[in-house]
N, C-alpha and C. Protein backbone atom coordinates (compact mmCIF):
# COMPACT_ATOMS: atom_id res chain seq x y z
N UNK A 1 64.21 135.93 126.68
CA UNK A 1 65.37 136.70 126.31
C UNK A 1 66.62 135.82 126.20
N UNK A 2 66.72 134.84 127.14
CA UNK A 2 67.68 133.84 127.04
C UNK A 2 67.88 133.11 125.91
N UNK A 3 66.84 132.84 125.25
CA UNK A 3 66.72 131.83 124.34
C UNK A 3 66.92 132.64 123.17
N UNK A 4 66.43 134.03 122.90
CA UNK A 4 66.66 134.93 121.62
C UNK A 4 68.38 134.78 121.53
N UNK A 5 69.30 134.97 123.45
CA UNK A 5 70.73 135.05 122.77
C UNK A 5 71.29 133.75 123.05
N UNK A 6 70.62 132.67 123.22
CA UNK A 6 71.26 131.72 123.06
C UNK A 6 71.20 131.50 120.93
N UNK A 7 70.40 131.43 120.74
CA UNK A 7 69.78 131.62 118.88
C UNK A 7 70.92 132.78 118.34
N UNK A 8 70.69 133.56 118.88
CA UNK A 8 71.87 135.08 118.26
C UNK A 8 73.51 134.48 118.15
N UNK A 9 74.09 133.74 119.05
CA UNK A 9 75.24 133.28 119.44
C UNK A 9 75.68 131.86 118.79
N UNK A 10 74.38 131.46 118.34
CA UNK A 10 74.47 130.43 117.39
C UNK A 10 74.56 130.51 115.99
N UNK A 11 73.54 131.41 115.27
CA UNK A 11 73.99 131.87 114.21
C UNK A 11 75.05 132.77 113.75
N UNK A 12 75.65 133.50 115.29
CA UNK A 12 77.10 133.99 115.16
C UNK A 12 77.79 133.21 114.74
N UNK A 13 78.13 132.18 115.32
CA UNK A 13 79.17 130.70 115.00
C UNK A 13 79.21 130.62 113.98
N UNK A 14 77.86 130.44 113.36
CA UNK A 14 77.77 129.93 111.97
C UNK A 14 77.90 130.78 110.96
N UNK A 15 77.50 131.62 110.99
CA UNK A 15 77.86 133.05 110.17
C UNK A 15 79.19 132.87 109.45
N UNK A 16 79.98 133.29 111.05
CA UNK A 16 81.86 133.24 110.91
C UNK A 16 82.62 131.95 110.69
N UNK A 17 81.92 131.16 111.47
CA UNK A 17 82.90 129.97 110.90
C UNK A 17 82.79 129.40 109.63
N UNK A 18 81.61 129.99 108.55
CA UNK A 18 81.83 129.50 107.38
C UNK A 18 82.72 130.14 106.67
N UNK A 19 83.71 129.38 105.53
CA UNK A 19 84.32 130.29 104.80
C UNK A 19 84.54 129.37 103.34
N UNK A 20 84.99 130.35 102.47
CA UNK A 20 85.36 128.79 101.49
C UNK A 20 86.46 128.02 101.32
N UNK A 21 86.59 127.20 101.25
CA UNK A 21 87.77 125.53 101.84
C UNK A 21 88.69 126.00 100.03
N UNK A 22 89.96 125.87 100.92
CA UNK A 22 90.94 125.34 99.87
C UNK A 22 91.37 124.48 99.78
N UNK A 23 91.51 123.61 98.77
CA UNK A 23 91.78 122.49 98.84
C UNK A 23 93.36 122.35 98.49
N UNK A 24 94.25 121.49 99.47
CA UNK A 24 95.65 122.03 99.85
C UNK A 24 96.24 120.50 99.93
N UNK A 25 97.12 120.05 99.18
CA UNK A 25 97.48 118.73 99.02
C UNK A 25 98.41 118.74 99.79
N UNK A 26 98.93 117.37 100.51
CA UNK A 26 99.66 117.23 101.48
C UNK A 26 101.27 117.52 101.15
N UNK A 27 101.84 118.50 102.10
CA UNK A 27 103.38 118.63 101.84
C UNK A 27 103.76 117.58 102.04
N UNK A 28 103.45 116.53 102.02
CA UNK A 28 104.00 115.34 101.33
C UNK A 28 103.85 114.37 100.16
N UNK A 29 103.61 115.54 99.39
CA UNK A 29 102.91 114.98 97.76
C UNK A 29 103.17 115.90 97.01
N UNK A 30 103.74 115.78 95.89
CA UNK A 30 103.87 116.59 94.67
C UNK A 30 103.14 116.20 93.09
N UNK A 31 103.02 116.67 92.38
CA UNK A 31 102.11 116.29 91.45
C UNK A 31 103.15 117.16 90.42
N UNK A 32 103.59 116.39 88.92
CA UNK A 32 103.83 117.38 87.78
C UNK A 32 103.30 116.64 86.79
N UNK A 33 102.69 117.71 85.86
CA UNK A 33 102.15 117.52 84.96
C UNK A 33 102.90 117.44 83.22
N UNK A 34 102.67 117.02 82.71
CA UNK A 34 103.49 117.24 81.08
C UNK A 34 102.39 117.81 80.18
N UNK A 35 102.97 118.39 79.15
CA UNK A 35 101.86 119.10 78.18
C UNK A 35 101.02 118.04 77.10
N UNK A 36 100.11 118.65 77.10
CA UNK A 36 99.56 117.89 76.05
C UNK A 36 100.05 117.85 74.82
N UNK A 37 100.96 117.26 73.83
CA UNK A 37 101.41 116.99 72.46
C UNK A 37 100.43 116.34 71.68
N UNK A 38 100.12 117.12 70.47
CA UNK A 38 99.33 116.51 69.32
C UNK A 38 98.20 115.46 70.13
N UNK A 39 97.80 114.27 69.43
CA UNK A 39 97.30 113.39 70.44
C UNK A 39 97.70 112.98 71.44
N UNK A 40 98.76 113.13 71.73
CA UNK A 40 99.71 112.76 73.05
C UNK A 40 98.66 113.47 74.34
N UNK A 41 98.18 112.79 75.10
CA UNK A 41 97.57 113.28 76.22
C UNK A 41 98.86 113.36 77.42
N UNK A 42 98.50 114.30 78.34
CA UNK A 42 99.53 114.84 79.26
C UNK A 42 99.38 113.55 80.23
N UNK A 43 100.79 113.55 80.76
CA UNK A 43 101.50 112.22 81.91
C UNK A 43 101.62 113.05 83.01
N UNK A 44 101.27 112.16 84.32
CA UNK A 44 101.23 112.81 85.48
C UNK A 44 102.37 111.95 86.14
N UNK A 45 103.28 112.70 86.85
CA UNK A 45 104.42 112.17 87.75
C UNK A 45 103.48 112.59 88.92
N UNK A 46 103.54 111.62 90.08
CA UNK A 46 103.26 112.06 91.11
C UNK A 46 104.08 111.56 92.62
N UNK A 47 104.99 112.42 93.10
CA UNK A 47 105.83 111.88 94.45
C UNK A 47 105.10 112.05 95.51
N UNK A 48 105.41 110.33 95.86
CA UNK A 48 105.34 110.80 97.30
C UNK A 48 106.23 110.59 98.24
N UNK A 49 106.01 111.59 99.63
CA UNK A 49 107.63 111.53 100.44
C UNK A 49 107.96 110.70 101.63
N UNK A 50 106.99 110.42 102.10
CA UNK A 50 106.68 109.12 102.79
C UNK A 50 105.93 107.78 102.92
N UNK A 51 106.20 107.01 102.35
CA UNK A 51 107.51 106.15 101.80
C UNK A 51 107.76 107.14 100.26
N UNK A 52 109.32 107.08 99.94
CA UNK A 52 109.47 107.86 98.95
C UNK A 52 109.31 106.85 97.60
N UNK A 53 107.65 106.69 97.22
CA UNK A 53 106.90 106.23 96.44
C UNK A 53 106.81 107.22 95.17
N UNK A 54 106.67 106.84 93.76
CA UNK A 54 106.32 107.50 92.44
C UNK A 54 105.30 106.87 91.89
N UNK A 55 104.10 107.39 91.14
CA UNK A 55 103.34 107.14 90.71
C UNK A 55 103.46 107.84 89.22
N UNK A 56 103.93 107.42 87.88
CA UNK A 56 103.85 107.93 86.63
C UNK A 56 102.24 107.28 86.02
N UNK A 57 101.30 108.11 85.78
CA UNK A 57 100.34 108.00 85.17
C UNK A 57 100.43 108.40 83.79
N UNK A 58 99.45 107.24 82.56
CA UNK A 58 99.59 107.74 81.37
C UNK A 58 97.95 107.78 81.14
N UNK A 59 96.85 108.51 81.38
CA UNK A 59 95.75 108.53 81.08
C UNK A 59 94.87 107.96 79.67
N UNK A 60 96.06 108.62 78.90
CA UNK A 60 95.67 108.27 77.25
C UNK A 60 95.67 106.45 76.54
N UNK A 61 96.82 105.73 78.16
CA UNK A 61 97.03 104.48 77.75
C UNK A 61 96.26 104.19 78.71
N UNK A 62 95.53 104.30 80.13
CA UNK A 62 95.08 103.85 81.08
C UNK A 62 96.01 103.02 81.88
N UNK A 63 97.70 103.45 81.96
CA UNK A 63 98.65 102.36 82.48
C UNK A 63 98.93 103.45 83.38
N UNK A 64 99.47 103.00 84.18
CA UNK A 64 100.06 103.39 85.88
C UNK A 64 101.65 102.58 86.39
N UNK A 65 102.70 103.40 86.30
CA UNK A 65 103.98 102.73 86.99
C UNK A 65 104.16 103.14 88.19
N UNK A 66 104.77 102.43 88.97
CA UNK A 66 104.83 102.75 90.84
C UNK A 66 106.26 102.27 90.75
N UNK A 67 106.80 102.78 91.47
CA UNK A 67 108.52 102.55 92.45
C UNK A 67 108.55 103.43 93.22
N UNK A 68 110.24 103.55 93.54
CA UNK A 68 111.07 104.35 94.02
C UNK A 68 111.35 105.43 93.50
N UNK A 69 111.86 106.42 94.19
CA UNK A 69 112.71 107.74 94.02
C UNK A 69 113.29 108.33 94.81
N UNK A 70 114.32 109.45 93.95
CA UNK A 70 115.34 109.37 94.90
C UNK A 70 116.13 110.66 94.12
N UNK A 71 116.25 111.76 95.10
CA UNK A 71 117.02 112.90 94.20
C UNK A 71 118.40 113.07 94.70
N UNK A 72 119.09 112.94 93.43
CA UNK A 72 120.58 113.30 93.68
C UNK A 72 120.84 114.77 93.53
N UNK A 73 121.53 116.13 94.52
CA UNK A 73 122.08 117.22 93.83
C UNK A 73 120.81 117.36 92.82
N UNK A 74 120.47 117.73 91.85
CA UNK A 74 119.54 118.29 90.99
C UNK A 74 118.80 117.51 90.28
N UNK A 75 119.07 116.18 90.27
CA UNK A 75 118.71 114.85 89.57
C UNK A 75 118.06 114.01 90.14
N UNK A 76 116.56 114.14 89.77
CA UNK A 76 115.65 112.95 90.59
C UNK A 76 115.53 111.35 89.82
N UNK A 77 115.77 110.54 90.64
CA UNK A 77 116.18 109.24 89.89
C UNK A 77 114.58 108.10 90.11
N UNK A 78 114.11 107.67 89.12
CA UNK A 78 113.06 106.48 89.73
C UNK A 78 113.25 105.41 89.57
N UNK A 79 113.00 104.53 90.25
CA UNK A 79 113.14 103.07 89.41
C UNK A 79 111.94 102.29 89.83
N UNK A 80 111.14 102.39 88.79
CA UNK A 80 109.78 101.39 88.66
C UNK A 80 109.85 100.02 89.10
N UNK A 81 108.80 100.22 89.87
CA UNK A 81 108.77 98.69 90.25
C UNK A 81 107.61 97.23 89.97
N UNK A 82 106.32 98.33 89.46
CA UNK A 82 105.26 97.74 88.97
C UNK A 82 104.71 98.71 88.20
N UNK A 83 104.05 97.88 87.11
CA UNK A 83 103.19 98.83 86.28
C UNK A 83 101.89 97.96 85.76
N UNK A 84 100.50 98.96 86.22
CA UNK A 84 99.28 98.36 85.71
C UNK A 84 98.69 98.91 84.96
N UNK A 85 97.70 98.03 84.66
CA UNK A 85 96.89 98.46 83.63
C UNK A 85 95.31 98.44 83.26
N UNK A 86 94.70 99.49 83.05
CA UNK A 86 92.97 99.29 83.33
C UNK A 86 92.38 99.12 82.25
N UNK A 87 92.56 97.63 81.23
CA UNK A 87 91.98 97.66 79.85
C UNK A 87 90.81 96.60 80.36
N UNK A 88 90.98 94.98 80.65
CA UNK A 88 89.57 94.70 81.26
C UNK A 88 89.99 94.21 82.51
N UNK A 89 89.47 95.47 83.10
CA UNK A 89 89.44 94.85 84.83
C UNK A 89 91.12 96.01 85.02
N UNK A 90 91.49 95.64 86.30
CA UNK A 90 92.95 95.51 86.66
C UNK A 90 93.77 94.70 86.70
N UNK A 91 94.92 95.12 86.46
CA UNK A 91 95.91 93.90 85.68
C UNK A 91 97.32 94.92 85.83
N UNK A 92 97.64 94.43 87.42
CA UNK A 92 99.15 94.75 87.80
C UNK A 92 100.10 93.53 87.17
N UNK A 93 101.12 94.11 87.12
CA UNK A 93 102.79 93.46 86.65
C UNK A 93 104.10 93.94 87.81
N UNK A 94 104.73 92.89 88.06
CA UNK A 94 105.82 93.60 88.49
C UNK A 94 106.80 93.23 87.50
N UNK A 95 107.57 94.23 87.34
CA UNK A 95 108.72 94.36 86.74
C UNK A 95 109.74 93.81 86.63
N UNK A 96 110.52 93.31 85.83
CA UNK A 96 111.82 92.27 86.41
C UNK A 96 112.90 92.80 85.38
N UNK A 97 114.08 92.46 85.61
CA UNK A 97 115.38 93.42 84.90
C UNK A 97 115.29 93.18 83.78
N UNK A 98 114.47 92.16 83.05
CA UNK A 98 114.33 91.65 81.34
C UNK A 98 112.81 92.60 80.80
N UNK A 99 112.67 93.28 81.68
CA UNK A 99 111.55 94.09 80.60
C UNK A 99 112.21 95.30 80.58
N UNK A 100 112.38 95.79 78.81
CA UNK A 100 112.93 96.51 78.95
C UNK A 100 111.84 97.82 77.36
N UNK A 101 111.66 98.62 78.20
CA UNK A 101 110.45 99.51 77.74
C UNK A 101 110.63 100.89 77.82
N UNK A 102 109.96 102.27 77.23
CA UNK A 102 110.16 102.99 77.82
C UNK A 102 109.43 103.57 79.57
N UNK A 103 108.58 102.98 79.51
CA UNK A 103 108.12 102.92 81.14
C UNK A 103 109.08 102.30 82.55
N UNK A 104 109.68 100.93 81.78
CA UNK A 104 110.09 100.12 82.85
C UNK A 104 111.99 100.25 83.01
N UNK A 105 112.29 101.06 82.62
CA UNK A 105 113.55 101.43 82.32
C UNK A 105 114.18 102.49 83.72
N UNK A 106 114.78 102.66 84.82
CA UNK A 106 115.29 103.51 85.53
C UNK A 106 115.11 104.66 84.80
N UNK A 107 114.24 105.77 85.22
CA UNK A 107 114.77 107.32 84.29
C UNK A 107 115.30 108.04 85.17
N UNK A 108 115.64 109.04 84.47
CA UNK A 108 116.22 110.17 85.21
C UNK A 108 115.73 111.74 84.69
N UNK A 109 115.77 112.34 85.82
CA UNK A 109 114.90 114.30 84.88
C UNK A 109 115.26 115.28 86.14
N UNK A 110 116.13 116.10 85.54
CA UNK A 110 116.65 117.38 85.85
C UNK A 110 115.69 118.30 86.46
N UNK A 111 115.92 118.68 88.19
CA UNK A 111 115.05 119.49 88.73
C UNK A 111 115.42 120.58 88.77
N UNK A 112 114.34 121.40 88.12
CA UNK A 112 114.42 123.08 87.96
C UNK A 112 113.69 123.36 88.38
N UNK A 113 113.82 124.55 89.05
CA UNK A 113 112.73 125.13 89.83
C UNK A 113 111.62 124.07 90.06
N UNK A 114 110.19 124.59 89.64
CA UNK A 114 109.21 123.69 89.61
C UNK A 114 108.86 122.94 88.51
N UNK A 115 109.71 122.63 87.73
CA UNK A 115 109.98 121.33 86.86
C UNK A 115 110.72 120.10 86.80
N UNK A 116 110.37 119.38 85.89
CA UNK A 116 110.88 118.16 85.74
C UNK A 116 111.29 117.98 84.66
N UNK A 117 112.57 117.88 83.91
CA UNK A 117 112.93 117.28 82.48
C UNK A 117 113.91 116.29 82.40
N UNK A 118 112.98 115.55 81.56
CA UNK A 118 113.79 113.80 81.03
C UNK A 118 114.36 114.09 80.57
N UNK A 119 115.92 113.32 81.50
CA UNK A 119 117.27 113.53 81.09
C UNK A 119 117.62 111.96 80.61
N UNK A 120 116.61 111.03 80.46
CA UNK A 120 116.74 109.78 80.76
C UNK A 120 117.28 109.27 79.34
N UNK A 121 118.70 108.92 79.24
CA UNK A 121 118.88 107.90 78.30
C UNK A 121 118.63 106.65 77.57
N UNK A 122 117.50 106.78 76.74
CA UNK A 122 116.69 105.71 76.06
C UNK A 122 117.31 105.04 74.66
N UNK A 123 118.35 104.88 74.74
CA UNK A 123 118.89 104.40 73.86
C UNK A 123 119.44 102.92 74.08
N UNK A 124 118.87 102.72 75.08
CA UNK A 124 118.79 101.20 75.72
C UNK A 124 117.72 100.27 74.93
N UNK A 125 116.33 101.35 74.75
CA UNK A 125 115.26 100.54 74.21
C UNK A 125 115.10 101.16 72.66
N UNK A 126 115.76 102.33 72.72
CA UNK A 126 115.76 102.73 71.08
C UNK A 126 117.15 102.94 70.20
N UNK A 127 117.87 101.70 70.34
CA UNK A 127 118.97 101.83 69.49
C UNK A 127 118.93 102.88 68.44
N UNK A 128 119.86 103.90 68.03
CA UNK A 128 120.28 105.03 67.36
C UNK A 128 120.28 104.45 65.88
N UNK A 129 121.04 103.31 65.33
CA UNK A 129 120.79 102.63 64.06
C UNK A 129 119.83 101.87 63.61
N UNK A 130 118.86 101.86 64.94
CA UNK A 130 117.51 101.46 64.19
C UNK A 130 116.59 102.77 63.71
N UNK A 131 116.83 103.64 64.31
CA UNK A 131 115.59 104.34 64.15
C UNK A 131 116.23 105.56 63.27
N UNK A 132 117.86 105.70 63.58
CA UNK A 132 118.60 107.14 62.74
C UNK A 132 118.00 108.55 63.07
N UNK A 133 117.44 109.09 62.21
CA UNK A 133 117.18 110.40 62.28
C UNK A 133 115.44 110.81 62.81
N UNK A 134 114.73 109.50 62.26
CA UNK A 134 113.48 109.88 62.50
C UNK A 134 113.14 109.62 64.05
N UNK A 135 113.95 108.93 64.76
CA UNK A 135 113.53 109.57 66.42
C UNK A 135 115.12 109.77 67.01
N UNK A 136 115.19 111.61 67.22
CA UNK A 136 115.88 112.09 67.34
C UNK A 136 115.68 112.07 68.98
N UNK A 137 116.44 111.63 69.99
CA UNK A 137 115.99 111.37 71.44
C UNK A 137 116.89 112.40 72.08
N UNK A 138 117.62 112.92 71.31
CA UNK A 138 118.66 114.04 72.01
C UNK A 138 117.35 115.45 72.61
N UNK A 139 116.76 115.24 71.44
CA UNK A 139 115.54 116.30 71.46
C UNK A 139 114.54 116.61 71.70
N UNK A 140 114.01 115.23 72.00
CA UNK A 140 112.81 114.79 72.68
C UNK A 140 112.54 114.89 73.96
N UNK A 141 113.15 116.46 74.68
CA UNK A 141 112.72 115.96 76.35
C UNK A 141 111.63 116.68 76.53
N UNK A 142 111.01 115.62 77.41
CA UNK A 142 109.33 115.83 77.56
C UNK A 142 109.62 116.95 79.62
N UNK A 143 108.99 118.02 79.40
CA UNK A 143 108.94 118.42 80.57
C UNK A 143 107.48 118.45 81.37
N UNK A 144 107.76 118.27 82.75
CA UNK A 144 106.45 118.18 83.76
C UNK A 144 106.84 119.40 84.25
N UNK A 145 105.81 120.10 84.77
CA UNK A 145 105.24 120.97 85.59
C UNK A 145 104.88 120.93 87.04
N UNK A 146 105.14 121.37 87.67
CA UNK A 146 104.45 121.34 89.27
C UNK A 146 102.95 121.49 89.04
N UNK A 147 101.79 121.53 89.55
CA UNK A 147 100.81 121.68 89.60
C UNK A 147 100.11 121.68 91.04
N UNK A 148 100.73 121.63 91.78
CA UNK A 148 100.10 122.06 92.67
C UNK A 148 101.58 122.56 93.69
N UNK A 149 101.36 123.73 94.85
CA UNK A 149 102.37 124.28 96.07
C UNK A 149 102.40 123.43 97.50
């Protein structure tokens, strides 16, 4: 009889303590996503808050930028500090004030609610009289998404 409720009390445990797992990313990590455009595959911003580290992923290029960040009042600021790349093998870079790109450039993007929009002035790497009308950058802001709570 002992042994029937020692067995009974065991598959109790197990019964109840199963349940199904959510998978719940650390409140110290944020993830936003950008939409997919035409071939443009979606860019992942990803913060983190201790050390206050950024990870901008571009999947479609296989490149990865890492720095800092830092939110002012409504304005989250990054400034890249390395950016790699997975074409053969890995192949990190660090950054130095003479590369000047749209990746490696300080940006900046307006926090709304659970978004992100590039407020970042690129007219550093895309002079206005080179390009005129056909890249209109006033108009071009790319927004991220939260994706995960």
């Amino acid at each position: 009889m002992k042994k029937m409720f020692f067995i009974f009390i065991v598959f109790y445990f197990l019964f109840f303590s199963c349940k199904t797992q959510q998978v719940i990313l650390s409140p110290f990590v944020s993830i936003y996503k950008s939409d997919w455009v035409g071939l443009v595959k979606p860019a992942y911003i990803i913060l983190k808050a201790q050390p206050k580290i950024f990870e901008m992923y571009a999947p479609g290029i296989y490149c990865s930028t890492i720095g800092e960040w830092n939110i002012v009042n409504d304005t989250l600021y990054i400034f890249p500090k390395y950016e790699y790349y997975a074409d053969n093998g890995m192949n990190m870079y660090e950054i130095s004030p003479m590369d000047i790109s749209i990746t490696t450039i300080p940006q900046q993007y307006l926090v709304k609610k659970d978004c992100l929009i590039d407020i970042t002035d690129y007219s550093i790497v895309f002079p206005e009289e080179l390009y005129g009308n056909l890249f209109n950058l006033n108009n071009a802001k790319t927004v991220y998404r939260k994706v995960n709570n």
